[in-house]
Protein backbone atom coordinates (compact mmCIF):
# COMPACT_ATOMS: atom_id res chain seq x y z
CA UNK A 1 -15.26 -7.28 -22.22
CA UNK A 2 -12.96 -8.99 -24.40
CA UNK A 3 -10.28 -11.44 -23.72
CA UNK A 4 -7.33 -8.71 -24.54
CA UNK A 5 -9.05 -5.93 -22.03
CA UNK A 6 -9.54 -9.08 -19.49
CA UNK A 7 -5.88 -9.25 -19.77
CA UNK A 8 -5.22 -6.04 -19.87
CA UNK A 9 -6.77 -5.12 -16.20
CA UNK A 10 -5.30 -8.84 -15.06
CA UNK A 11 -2.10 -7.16 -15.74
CA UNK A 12 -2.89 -3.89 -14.58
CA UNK A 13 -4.30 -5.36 -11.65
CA UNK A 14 -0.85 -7.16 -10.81
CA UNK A 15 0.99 -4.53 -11.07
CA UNK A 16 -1.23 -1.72 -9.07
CA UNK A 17 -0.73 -4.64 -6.30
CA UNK A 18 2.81 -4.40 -6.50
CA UNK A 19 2.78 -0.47 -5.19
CA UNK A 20 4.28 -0.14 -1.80
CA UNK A 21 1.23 1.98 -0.41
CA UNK A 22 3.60 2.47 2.37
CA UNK A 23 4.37 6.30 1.91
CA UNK A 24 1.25 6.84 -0.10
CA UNK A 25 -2.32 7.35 1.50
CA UNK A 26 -4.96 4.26 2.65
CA UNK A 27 -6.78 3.11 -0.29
CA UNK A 28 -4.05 3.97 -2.94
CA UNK A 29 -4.51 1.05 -4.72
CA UNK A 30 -7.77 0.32 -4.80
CA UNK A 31 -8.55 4.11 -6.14
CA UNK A 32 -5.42 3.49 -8.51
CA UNK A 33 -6.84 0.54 -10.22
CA UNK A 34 -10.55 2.05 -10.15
CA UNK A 35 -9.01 4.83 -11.99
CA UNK A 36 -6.95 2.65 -14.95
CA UNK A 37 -10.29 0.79 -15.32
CA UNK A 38 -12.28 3.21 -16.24
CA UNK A 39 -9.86 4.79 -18.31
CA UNK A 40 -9.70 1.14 -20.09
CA UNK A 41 -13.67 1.42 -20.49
CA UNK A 42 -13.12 4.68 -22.17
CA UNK A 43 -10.54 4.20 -24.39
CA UNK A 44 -12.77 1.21 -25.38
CA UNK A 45 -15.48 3.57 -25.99
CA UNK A 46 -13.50 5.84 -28.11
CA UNK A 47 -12.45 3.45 -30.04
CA UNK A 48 -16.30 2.40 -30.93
CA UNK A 49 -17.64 5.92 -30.97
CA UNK A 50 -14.47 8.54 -31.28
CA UNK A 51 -15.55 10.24 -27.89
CA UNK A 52 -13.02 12.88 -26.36
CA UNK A 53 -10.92 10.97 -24.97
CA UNK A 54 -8.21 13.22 -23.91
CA UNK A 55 -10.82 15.02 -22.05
CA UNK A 56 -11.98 12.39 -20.44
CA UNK A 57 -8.70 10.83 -19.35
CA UNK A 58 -8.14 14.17 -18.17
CA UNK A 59 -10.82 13.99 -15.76
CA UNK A 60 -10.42 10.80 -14.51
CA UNK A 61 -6.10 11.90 -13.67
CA UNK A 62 -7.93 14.85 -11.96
CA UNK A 63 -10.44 13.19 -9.89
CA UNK A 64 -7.72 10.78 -8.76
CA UNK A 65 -5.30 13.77 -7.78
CA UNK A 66 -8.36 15.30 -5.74
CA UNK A 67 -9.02 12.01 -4.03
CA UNK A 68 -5.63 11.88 -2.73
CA UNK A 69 -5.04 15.38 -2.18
CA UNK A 70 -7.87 15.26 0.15
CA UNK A 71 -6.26 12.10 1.83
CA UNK A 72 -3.14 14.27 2.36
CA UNK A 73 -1.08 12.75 -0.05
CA UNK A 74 1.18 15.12 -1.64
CA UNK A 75 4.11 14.65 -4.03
CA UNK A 76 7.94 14.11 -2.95
């Protein structure tokens, strides 16, 4: 990993910390910030290999909706 994606998920992981997981479901933040990792990893993939990103990305946003959704969390 290189020093700008290190600081990257350093700042990502500040800010993911900051979420009030008050009105959200358990775990919010820790599935949050699993989430924007990975999506670092694969834009850093499609940067060395032009995968389909936008698909992928895609996936990731839905897995993380279905993960909640299944916690109960819904949208205000």
């Amino acid at each position: 990993m290189t020093v700008s994606q290190q600081k990257l998920l350093s700042v990502i992981r500040d800010r993911v910390d900051q979420i009030d997981e008050s009105d959200r479901v358990p775990g919010y933040r820790r599935d949050l910030l699993e989430t924007l990792a990975q999506i670092v990893v694969l834009e850093k993939e499609h940067l060395e290999a032009k995968t389909q990103i936008q698909k992928k990305i895609n996936d990731q946003a839905q897995a993380l909706g279905t993960i909640l959704h299944k916690a109960g969390w819904e949208p205000s």
